[in-house]
PDB file of N, CA and C in Angstrom:
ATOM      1  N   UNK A   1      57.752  91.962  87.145  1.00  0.00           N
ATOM      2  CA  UNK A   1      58.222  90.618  87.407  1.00  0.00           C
ATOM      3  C   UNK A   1      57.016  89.757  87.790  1.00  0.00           C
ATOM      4  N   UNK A   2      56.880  88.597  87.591  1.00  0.00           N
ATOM      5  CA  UNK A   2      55.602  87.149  87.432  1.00  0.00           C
ATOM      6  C   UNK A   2      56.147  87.139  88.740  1.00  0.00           C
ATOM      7  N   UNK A   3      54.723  86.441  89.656  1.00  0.00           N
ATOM      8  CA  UNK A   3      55.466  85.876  90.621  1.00  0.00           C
ATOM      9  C   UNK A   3      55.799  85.180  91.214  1.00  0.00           C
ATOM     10  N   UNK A   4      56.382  83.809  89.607  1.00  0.00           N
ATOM     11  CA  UNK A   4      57.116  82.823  90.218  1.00  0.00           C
ATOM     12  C   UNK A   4      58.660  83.174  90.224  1.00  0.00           C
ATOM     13  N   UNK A   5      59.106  84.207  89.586  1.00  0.00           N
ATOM     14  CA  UNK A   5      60.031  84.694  89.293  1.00  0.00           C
ATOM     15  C   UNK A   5      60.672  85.215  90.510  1.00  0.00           C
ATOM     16  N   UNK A   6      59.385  86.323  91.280  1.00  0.00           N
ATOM     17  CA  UNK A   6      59.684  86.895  92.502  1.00  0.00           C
ATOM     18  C   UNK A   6      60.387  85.660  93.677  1.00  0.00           C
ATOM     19  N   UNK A   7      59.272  84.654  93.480  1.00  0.00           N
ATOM     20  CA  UNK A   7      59.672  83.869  94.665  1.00  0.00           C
ATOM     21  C   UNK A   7      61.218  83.038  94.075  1.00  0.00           C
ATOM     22  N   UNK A   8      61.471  82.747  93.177  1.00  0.00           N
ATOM     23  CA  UNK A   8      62.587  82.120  93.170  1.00  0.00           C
ATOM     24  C   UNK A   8      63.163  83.573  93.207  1.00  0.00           C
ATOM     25  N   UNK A   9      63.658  84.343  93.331  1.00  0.00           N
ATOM     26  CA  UNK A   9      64.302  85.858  93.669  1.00  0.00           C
ATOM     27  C   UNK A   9      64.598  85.616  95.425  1.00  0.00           C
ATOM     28  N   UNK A  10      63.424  84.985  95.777  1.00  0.00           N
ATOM     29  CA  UNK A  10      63.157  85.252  97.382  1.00  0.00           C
ATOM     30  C   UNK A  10      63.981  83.904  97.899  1.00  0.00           C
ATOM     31  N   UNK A  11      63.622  82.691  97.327  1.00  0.00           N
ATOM     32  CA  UNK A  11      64.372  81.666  98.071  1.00  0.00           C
ATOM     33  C   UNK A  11      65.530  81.648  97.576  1.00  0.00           C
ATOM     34  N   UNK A  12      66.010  82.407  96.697  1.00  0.00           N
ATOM     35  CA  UNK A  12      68.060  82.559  96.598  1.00  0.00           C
ATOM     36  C   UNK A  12      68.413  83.090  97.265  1.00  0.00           C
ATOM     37  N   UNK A  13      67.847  84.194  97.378  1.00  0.00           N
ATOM     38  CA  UNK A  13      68.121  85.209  98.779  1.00  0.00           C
ATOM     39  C   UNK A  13      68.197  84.664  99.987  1.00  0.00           C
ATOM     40  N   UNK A  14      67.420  83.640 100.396  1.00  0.00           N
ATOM     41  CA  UNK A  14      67.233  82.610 101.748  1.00  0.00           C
ATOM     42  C   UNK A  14      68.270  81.668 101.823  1.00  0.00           C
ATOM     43  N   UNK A  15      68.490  81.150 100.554  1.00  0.00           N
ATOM     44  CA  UNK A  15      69.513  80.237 100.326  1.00  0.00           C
ATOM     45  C   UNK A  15      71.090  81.056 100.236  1.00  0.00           C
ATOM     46  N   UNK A  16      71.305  82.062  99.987  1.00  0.00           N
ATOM     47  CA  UNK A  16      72.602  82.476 100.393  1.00  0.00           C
ATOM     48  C   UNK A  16      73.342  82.389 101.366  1.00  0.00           C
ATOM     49  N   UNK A  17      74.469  81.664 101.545  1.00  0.00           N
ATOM     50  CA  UNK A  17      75.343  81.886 102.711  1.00  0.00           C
ATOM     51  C   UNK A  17      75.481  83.138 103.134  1.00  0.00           C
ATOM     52  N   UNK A  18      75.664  83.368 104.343  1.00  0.00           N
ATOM     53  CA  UNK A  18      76.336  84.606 104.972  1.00  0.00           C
ATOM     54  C   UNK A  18      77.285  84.946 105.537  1.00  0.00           C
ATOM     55  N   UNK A  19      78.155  86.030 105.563  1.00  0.00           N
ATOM     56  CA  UNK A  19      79.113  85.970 106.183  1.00  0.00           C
ATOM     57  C   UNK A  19      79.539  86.012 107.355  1.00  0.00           C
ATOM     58  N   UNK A  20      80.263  85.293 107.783  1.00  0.00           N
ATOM     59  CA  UNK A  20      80.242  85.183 109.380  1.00  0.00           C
ATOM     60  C   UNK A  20      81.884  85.824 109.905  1.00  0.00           C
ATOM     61  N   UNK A  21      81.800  86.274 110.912  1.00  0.00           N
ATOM     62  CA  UNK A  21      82.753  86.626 111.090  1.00  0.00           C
ATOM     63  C   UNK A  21      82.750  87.734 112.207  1.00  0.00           C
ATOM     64  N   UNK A  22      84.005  88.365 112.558  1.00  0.00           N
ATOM     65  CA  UNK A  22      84.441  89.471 113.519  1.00  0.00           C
ATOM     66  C   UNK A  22      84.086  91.012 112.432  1.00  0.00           C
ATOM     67  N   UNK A  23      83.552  91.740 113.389  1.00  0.00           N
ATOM     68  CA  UNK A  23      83.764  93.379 113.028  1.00  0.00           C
ATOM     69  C   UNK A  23      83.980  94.367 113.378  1.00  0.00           C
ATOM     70  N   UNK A  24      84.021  95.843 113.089  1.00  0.00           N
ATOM     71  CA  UNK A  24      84.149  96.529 113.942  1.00  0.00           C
ATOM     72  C   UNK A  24      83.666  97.952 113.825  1.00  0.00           C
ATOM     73  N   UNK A  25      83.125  98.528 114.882  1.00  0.00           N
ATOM     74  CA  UNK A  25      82.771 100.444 114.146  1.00  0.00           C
ATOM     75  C   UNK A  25      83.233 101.063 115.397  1.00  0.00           C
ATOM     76  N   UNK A  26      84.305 101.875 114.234  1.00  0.00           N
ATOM     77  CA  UNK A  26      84.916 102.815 114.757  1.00  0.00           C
ATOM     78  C   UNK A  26      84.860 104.038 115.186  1.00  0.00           C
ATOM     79  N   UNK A  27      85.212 104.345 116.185  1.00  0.00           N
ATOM     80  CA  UNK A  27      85.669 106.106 115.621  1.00  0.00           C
ATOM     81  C   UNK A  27      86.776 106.385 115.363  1.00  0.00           C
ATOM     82  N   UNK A  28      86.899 107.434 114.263  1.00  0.00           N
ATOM     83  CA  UNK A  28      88.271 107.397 113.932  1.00  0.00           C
ATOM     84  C   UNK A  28      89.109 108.410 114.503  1.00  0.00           C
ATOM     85  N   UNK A  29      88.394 109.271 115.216  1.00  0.00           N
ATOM     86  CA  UNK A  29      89.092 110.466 116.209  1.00  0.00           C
ATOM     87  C   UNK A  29      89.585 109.916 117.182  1.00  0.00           C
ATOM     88  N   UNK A  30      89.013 109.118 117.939  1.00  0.00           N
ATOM     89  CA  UNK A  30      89.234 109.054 119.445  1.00  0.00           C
ATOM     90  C   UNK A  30      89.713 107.558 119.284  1.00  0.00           C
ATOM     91  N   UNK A  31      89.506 106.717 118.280  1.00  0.00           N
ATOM     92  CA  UNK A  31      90.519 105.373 118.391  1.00  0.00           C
ATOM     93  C   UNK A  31      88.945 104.235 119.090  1.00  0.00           C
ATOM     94  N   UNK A  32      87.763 104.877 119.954  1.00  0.00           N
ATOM     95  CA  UNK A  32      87.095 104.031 120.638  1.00  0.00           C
ATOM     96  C   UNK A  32      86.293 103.257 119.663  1.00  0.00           C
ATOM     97  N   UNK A  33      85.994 101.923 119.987  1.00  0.00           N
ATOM     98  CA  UNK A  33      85.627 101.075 118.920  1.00  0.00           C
ATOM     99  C   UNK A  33      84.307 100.030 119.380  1.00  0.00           C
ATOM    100  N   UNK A  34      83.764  99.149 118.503  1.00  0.00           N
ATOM    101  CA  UNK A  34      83.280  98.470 119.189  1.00  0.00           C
ATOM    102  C   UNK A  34      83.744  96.879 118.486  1.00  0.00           C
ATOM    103  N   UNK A  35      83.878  96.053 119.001  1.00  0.00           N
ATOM    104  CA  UNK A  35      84.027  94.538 118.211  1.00  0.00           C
ATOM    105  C   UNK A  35      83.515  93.442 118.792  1.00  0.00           C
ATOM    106  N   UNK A  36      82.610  92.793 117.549  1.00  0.00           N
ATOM    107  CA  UNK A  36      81.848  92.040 117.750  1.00  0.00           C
ATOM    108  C   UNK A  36      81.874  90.846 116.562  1.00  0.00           C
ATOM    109  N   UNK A  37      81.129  89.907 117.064  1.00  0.00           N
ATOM    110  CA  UNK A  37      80.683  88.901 116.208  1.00  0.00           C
ATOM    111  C   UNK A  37      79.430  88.454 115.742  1.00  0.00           C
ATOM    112  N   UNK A  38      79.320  87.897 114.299  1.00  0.00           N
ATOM    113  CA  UNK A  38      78.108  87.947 114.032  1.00  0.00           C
ATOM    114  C   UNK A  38      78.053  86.536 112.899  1.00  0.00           C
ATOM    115  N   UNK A  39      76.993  86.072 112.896  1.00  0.00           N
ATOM    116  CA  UNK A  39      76.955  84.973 111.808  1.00  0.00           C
ATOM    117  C   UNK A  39      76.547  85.756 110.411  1.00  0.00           C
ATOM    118  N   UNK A  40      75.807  86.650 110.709  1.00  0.00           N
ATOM    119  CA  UNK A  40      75.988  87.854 109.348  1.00  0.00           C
ATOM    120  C   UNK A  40      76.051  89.365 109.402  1.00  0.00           C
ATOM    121  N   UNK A  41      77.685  89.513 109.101  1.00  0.00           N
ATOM    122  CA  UNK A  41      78.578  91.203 109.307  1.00  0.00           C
ATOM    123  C   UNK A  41      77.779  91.635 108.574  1.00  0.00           C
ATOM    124  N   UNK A  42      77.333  91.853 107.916  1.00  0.00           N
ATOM    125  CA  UNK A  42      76.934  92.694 106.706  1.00  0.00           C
ATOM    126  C   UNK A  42      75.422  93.162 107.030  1.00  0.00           C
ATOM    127  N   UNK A  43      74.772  92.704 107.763  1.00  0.00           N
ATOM    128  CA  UNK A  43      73.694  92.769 107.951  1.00  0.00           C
ATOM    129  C   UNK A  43      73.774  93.675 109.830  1.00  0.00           C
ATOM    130  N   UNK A  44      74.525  93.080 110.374  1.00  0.00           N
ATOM    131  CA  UNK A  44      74.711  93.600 112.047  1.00  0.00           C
ATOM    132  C   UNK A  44      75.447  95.143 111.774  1.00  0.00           C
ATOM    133  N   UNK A  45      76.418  95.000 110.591  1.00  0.00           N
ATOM    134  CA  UNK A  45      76.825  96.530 110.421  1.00  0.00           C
ATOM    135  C   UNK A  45      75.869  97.481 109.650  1.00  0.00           C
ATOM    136  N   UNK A  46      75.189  97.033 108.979  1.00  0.00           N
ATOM    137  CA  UNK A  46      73.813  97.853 108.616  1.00  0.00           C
ATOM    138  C   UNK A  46      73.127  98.655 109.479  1.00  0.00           C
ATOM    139  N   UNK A  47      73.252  97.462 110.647  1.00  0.00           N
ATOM    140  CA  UNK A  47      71.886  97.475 111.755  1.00  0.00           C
ATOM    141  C   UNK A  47      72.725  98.686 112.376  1.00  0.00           C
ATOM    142  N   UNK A  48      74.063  98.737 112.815  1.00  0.00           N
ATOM    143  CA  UNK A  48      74.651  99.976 113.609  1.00  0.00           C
ATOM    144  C   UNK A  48      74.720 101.142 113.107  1.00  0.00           C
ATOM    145  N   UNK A  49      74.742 100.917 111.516  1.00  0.00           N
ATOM    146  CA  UNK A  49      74.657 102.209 110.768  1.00  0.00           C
ATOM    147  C   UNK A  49      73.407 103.061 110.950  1.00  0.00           C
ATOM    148  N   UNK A  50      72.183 102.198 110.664  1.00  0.00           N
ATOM    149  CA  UNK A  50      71.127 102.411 110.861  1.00  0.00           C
ATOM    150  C   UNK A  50      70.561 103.230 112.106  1.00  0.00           C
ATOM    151  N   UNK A  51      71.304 102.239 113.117  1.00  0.00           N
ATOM    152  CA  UNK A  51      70.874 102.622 114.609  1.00  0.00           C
ATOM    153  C   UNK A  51      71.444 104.299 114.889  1.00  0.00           C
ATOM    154  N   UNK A  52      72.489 104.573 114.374  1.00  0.00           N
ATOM    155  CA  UNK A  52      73.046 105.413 114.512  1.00  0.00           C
ATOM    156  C   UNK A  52      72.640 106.662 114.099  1.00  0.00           C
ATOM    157  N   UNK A  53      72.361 106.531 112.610  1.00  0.00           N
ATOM    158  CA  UNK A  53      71.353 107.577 112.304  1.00  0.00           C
ATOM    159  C   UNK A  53      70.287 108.061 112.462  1.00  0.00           C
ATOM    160  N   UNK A  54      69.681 107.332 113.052  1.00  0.00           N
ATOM    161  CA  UNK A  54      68.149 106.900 113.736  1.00  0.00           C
ATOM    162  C   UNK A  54      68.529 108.025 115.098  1.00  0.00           C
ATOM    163  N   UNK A  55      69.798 107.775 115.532  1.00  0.00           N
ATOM    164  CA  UNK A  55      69.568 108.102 117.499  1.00  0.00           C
ATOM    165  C   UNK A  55      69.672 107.353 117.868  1.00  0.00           C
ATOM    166  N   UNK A  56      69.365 106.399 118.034  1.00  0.00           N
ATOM    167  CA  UNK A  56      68.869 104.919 118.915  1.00  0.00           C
ATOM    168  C   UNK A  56      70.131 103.719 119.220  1.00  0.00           C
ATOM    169  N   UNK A  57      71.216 104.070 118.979  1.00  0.00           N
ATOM    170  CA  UNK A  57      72.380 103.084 119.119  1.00  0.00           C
ATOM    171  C   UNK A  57      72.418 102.700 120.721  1.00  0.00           C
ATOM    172  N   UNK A  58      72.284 101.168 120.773  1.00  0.00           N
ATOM    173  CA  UNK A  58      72.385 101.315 122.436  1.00  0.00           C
ATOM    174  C   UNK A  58      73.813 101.431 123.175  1.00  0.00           C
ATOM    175  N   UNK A  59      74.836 101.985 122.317  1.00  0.00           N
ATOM    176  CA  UNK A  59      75.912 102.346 123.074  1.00  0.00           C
ATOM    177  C   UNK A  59      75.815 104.211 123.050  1.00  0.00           C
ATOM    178  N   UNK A  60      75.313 104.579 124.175  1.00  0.00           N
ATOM    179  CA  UNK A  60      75.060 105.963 124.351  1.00  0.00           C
ATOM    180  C   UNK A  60      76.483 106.464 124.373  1.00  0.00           C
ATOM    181  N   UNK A  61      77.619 106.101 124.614  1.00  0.00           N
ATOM    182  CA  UNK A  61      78.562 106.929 124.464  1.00  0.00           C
ATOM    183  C   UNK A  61      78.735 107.358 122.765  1.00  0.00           C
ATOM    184  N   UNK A  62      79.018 106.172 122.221  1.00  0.00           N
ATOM    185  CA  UNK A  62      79.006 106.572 120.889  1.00  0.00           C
ATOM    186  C   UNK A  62      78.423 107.070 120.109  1.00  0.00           C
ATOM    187  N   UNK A  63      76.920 106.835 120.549  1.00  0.00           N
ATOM    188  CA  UNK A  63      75.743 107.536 119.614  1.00  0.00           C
ATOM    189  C   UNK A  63      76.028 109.229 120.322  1.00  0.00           C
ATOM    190  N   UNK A  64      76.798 109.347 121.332  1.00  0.00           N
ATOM    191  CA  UNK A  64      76.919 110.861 121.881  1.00  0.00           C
ATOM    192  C   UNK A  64      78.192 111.440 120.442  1.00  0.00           C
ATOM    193  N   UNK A  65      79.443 110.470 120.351  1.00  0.00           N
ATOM    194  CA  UNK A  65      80.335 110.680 119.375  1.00  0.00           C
ATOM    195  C   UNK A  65      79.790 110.968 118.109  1.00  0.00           C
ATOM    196  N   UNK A  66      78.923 109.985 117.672  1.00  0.00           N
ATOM    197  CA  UNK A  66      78.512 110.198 116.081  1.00  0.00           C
ATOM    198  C   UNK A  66      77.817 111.494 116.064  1.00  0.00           C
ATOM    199  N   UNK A  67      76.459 111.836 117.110  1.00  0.00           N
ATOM    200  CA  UNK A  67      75.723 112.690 116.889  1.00  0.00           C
ATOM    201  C   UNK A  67      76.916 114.391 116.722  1.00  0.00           C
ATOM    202  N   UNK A  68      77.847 114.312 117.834  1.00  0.00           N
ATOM    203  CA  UNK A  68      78.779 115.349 117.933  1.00  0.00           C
ATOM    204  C   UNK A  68      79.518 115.533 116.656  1.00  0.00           C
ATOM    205  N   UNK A  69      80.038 114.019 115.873  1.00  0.00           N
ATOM    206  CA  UNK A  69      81.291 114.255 114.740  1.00  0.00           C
ATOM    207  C   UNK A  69      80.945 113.694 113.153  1.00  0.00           C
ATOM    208  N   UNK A  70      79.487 113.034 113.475  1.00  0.00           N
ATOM    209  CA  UNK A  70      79.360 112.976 112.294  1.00  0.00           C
ATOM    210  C   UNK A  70      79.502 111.337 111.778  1.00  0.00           C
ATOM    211  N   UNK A  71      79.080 111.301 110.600  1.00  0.00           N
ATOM    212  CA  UNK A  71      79.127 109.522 109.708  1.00  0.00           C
ATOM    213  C   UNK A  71      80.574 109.880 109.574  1.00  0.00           C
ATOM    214  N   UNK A  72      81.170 110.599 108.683  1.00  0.00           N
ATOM    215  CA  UNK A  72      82.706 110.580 108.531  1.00  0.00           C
ATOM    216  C   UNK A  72      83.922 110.636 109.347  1.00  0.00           C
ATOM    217  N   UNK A  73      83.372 110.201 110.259  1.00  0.00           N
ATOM    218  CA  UNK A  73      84.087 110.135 111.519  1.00  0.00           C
ATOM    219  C   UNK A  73      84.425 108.749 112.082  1.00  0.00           C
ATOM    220  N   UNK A  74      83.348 107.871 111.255  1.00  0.00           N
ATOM    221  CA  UNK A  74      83.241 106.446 111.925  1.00  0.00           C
ATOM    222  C   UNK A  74      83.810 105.389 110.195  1.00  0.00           C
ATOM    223  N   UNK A  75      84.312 104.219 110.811  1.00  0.00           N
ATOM    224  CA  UNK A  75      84.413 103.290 109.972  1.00  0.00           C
ATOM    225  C   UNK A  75      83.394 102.162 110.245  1.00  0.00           C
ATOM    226  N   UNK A  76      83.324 101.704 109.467  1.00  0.00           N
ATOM    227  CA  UNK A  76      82.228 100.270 109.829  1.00  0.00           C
ATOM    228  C   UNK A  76      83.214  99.148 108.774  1.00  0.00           C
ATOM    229  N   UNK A  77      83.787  98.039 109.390  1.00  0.00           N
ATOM    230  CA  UNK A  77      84.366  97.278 108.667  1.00  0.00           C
ATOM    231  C   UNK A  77      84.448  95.470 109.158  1.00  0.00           C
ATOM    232  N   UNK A  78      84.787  94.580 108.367  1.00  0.00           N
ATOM    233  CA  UNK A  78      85.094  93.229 109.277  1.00  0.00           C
ATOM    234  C   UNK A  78      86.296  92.956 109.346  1.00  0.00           C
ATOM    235  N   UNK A  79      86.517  92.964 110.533  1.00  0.00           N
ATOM    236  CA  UNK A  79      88.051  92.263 110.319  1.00  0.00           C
ATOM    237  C   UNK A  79      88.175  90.681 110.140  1.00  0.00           C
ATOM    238  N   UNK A  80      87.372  90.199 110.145  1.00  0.00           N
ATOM    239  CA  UNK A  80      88.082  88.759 109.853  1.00  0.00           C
ATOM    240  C   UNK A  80      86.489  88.030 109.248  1.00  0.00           C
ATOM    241  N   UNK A  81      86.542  86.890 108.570  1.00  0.00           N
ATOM    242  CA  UNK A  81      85.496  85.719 108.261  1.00  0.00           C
ATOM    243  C   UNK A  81      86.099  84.438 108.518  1.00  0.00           C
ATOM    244  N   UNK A  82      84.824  83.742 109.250  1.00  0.00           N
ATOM    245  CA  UNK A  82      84.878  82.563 109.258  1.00  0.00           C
ATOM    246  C   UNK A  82      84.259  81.731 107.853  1.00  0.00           C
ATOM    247  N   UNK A  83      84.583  80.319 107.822  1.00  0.00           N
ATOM    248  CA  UNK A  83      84.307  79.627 106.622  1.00  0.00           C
ATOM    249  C   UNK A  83      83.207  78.632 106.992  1.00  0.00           C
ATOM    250  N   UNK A  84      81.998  78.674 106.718  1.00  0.00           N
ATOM    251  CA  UNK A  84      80.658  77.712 107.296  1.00  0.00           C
ATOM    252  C   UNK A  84      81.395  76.563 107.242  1.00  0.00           C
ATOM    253  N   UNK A  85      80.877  75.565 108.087  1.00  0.00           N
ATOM    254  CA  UNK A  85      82.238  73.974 107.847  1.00  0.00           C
ATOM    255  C   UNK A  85      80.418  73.174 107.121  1.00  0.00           C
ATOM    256  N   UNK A  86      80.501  72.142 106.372  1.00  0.00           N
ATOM    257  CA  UNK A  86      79.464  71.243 105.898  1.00  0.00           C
ATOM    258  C   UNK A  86      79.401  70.335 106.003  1.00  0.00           C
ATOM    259  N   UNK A  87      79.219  70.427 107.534  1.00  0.00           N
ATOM    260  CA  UNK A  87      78.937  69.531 108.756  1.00  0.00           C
ATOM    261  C   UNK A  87      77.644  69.593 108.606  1.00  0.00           C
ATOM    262  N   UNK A  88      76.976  68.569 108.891  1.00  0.00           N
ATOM    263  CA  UNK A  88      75.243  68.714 109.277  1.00  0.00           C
ATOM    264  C   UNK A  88      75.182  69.031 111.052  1.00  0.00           C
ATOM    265  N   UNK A  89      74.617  70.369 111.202  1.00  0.00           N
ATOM    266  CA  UNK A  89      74.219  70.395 112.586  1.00  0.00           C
ATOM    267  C   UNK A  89      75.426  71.601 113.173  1.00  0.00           C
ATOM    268  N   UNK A  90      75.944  72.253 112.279  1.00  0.00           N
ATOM    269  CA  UNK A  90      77.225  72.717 112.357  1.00  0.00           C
ATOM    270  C   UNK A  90      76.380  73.948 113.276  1.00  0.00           C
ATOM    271  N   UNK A  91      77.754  74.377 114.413  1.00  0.00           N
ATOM    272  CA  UNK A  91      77.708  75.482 114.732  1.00  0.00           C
ATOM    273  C   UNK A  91      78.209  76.561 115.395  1.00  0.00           C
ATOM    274  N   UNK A  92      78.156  77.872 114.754  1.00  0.00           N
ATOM    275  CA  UNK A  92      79.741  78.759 114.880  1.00  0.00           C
ATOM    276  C   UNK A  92      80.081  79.356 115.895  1.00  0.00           C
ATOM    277  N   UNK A  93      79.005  78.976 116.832  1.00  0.00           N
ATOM    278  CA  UNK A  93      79.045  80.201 117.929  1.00  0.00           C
ATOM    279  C   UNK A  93      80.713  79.744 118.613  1.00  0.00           C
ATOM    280  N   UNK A  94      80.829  79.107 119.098  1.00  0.00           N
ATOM    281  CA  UNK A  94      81.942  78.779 120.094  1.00  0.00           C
ATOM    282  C   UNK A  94      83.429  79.307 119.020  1.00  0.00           C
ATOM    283  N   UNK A  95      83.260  79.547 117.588  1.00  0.00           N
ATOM    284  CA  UNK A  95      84.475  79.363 116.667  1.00  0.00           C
ATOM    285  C   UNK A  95      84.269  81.037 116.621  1.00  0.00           C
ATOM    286  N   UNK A  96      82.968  81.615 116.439  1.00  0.00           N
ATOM    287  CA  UNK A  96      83.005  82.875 116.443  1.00  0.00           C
ATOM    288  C   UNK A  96      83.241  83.822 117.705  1.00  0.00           C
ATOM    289  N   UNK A  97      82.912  83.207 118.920  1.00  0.00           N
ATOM    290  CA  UNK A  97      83.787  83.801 119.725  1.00  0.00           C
ATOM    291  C   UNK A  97      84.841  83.929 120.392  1.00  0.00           C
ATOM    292  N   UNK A  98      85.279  83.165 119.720  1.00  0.00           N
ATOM    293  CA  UNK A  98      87.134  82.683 119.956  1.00  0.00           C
ATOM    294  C   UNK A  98      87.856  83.333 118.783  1.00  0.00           C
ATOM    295  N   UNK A  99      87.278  83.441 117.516  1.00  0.00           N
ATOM    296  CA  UNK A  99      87.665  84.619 116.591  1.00  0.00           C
ATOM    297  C   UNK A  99      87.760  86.234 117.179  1.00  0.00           C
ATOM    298  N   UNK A 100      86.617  86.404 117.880  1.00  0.00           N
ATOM    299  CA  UNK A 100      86.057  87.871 118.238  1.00  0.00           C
ATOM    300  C   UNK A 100      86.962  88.053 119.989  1.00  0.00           C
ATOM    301  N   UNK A 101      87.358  87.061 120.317  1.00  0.00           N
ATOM    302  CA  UNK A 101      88.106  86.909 121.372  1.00  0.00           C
ATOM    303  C   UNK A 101      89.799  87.468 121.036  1.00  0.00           C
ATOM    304  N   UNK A 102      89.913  86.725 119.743  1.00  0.00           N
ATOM    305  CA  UNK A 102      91.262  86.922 119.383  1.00  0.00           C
ATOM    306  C   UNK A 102      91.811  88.246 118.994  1.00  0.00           C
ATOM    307  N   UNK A 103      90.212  88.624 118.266  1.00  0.00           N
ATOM    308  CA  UNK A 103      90.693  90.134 117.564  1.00  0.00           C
ATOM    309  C   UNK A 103      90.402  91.533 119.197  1.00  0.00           C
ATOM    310  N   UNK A 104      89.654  91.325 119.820  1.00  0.00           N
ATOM    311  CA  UNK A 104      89.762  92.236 120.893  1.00  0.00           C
ATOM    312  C   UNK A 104      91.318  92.077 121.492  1.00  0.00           C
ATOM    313  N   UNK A 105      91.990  91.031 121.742  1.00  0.00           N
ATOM    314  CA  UNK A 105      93.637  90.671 122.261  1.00  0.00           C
ATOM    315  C   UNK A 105      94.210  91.282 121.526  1.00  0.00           C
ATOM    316  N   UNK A 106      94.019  91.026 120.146  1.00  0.00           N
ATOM    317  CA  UNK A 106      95.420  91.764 119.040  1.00  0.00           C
ATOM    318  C   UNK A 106      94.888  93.538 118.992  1.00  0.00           C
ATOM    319  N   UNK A 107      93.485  93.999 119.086  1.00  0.00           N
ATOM    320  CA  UNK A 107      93.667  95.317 118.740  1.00  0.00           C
ATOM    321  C   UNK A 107      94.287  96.001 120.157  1.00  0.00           C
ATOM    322  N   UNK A 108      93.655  95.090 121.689  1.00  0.00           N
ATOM    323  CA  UNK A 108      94.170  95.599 122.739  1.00  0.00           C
ATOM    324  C   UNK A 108      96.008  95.690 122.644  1.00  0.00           C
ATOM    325  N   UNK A 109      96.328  95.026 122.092  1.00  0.00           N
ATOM    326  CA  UNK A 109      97.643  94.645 121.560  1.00  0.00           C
ATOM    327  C   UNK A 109      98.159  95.957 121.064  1.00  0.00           C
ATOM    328  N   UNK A 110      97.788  96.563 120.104  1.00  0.00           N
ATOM    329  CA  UNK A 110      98.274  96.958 119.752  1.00  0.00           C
ATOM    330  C   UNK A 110      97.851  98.765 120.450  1.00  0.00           C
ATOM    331  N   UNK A 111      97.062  98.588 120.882  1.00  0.00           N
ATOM    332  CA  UNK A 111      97.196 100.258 121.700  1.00  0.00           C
ATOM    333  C   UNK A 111      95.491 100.398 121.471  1.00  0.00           C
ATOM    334  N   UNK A 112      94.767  99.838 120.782  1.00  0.00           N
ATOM    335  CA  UNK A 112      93.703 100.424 120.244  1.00  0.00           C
ATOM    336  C   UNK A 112      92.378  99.964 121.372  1.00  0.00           C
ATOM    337  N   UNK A 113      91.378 100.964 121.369  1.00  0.00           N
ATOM    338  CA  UNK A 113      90.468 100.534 122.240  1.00  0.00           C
ATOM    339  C   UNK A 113      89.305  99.998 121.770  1.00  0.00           C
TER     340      UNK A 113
END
């Protein structure tokens, strides 16, 4: 690849929206979870996957779970996206944690930790 080619490769990549939204990684034995928010899921659930395999997750209980039961033991998923608004100056934090607010209520809701 030329590399004007590369760089327009590089600023689409920059220029992509991301997804914003609530997520969550599970375990699927024990029900214990974690949920969070992020302006990009896809990238923060990487980072836990990552962390995880590594050792290094800074939730030591869980990195005690994974190391004991394994990747197939855990889900990594989002439960919900927000929609960027195209507002100039826009910003999600206060919308994303009132999303990530809502979904900790409904899973506490429903029995789940």
């Amino acid at each position: 690849m030329d590399k004007q080619g590369r760089k327009d490769l590089i600023r689409e990549y920059k220029e992509t929206p991301r997804t914003m939204g609530v997520f969550r990684v599970r375990n699927t034995g024990s029900g214990r979870s974690i949920v969070a928010s992020s302006r990009d899921v896809h990238s923060v659930l990487n980072r836990h996957r990552a962390q995880l395999r590594m050792g290094g997750h800074p939730d030591k209980q869980l990195q005690k779970e994974w190391d004991a039961l394994g990747a197939d033991a855990f889900e990594f998923e989002i439960l919900d996206t927000l929609e960027p608004k195209e507002e100039a100056g826009y910003d999600p934090a206060d919308e994303l944690s009132e999303l990530e607010a809502l979904w900790v209520e409904k899973l506490a809701a429903e029995g789940q930790r």
